[in-house]
Protein backbone atom coordinates (compact mmCIF):
# COMPACT_ATOMS: atom_id res chain seq x y z
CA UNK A 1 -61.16 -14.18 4.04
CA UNK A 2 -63.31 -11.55 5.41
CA UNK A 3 -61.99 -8.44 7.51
CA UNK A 4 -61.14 -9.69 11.46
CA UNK A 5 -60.38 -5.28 11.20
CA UNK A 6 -63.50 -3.68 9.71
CA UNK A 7 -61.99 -0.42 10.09
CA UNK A 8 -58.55 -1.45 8.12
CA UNK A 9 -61.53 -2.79 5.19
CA UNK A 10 -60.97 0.45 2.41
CA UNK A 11 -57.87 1.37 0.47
CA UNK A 12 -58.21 5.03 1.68
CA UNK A 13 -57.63 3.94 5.41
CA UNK A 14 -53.82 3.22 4.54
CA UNK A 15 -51.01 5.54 3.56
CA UNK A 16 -48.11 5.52 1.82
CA UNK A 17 -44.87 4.58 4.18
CA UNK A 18 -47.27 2.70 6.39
CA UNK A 19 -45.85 -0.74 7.38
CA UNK A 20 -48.08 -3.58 7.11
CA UNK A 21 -47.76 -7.50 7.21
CA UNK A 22 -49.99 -9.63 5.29
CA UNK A 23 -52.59 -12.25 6.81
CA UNK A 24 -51.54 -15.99 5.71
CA UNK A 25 -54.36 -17.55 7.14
CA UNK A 26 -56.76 -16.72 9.81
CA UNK A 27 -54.21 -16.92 12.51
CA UNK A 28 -51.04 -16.38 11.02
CA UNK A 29 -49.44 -13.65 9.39
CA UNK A 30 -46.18 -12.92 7.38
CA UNK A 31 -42.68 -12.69 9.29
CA UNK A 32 -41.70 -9.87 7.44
CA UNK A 33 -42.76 -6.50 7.08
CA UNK A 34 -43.94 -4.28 4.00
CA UNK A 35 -44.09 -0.49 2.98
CA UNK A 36 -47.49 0.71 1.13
CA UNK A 37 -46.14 2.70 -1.51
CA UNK A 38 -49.19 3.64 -3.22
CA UNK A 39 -53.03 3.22 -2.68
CA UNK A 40 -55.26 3.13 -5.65
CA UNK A 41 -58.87 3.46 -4.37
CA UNK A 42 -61.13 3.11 -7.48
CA UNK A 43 -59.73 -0.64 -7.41
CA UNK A 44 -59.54 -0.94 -3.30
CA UNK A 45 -56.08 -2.06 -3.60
CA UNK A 46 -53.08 -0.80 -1.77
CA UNK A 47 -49.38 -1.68 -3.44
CA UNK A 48 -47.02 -2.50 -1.15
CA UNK A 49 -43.17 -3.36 -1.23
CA UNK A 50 -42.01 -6.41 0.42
CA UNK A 51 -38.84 -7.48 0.76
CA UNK A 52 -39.21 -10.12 -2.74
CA UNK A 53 -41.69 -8.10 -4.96
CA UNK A 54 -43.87 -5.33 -5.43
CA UNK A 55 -47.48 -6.50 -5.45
CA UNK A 56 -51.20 -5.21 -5.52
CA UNK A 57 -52.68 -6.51 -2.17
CA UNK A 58 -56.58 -6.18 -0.66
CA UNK A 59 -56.73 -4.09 2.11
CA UNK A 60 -58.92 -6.56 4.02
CA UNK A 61 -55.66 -8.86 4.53
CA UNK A 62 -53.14 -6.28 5.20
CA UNK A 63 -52.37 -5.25 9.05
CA UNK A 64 -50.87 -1.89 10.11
CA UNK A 65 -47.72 -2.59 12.83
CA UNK A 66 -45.64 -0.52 14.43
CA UNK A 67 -42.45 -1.03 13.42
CA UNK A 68 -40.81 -0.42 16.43
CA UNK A 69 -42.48 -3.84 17.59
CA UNK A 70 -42.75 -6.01 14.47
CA UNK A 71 -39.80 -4.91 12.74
CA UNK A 72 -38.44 -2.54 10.40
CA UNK A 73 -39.14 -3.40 7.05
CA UNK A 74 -35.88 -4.37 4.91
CA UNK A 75 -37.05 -2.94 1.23
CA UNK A 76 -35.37 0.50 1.02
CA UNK A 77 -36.50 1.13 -2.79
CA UNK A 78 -39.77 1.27 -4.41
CA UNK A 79 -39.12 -1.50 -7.03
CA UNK A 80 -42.72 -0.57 -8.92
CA UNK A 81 -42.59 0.62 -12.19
CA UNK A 82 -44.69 4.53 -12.68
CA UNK A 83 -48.24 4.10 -14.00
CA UNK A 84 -50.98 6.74 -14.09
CA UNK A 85 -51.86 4.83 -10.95
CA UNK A 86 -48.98 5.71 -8.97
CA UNK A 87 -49.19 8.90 -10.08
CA UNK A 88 -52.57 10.07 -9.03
CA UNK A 89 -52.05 8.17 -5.93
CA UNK A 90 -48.87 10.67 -5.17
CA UNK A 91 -50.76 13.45 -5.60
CA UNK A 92 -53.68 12.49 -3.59
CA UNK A 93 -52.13 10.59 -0.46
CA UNK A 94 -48.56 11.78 -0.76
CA UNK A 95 -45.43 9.91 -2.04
CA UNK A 96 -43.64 7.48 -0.11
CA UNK A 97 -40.36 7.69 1.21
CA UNK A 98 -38.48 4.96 -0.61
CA UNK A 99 -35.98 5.74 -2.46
CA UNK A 100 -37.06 5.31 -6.33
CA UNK A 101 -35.41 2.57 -7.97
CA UNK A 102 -33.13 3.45 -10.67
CA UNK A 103 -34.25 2.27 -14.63
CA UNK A 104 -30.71 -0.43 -14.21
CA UNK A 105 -32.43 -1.66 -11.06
CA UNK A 106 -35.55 -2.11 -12.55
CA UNK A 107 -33.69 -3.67 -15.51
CA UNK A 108 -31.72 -5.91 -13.35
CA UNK A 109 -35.16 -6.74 -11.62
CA UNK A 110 -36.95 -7.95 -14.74
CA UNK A 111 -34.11 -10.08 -15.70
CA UNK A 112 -33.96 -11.82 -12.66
CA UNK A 113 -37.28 -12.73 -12.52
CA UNK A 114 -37.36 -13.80 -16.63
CA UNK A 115 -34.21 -15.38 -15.72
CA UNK A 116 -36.03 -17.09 -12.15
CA UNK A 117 -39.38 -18.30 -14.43
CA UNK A 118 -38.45 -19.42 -17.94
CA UNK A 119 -34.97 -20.82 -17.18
CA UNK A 120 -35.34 -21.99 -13.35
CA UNK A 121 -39.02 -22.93 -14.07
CA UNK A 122 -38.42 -25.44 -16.88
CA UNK A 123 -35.14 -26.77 -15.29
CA UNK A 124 -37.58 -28.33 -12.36
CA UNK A 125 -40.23 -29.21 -14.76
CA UNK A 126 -37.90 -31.51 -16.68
CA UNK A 127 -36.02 -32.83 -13.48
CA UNK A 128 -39.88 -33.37 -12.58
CA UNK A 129 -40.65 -35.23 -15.92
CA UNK A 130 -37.11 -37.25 -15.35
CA UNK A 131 -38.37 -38.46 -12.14
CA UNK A 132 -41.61 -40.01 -13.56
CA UNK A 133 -39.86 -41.43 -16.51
CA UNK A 134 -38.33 -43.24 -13.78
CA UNK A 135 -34.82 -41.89 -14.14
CA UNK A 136 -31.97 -42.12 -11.44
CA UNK A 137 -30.80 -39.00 -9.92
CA UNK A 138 -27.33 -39.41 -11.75
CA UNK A 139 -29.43 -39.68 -14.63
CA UNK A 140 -31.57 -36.90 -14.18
CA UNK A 141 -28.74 -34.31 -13.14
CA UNK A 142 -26.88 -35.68 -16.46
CA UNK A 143 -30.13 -34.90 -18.80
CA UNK A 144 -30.27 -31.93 -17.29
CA UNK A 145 -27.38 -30.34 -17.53
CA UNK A 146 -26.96 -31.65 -21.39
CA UNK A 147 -29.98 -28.71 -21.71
CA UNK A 148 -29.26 -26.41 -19.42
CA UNK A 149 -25.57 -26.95 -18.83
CA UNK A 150 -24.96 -23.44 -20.72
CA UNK A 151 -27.33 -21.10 -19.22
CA UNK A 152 -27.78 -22.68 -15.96
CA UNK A 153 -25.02 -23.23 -12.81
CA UNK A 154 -23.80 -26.37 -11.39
CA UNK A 155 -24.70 -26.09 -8.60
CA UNK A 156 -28.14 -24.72 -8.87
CA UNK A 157 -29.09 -28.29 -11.55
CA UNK A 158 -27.77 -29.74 -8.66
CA UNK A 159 -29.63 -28.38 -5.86
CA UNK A 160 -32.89 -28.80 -8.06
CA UNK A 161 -32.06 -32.09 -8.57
CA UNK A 162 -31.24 -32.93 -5.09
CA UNK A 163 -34.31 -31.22 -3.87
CA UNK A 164 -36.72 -33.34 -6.28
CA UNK A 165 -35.13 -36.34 -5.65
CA UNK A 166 -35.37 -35.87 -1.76
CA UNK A 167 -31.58 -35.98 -1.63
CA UNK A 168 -30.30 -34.77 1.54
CA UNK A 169 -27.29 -32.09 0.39
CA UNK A 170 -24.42 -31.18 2.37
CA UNK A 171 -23.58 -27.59 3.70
């Protein structure tokens, strides 16, 4: 998507605490607000901390807002893990304000998200697979939770199940 902001095009134009939201599409950008933590301008990217992750974005689809109009942004620690990078980046911009996450955050973080991929992410490809063998939902939520019964709640083999089947669930 090219720049609709030529000026906002380079790395170097953002610093760290700026808040930013992220272009979607050509019209629509993200509900939620991020914090650039770091800029690293031999790549032209700037990282920024949304409320979910940590990621490497382009500046050409990143938007500076004023927070006092778009929002405040809801990620009070810098969940990114130290890198040369971030390093040279803090002395030559400055370092941002978040608070630094602890090494049992980060921990905690990189469980999750194992935990969120390998576990969660083969749970819906086999409810998926179940489905095209042509299995019932009953049958499906039973296969599944033969395999993932042990590492896996109720309730989440049942949402997954539910959600695949088109099952409307009650709140």
């Amino acid at each position: 998507m090219p720049a609709l902001y030529p000026m906002m095009s380079a790395a170097e134009d953002f610093r760290p605490d700026d808040c930013v939201r992220k272009f979607i599409s050509e019209t629509a950008v993200t509900p939620f607000v991020g914090v650039v933590t770091h800029i690293v301008p031999a790549t032209c990217k700037v990282w920024v901390q949304w409320p979910t992750e940590h990621s490497q974005e382009s500046p050409e689809t990143l938007i500076k807002v004023n927070p006092m109009f778009a929002g405040f942004p809801t990620a009070l620690t810098d969940k990114g893990y130290s890198s040369y990078e971030k390093t040279r980046s803090e002395k030559q911009f400055g370092k941002s304000s978040l608070r630094e996450a602890s090494t049992q955050e980060k921990m905690a973080i990189r469980v999750a998200h194992t935990y969120a991929t390998t576990i969660i992410g083969t749970l819906v490809d086999d409810i998926a697979g179940f489905q095209n063998e042509g299995l019932s939902d009953v049958q499906a939520y039973n296969r599944a939770y033969e395999k993932y019964g042990s590492s896996c709640p109720d309730h989440i083999i049942r949402y997954s199940v539910g959600k695949l089947y088109g099952i409307k669930m009650k709140e």
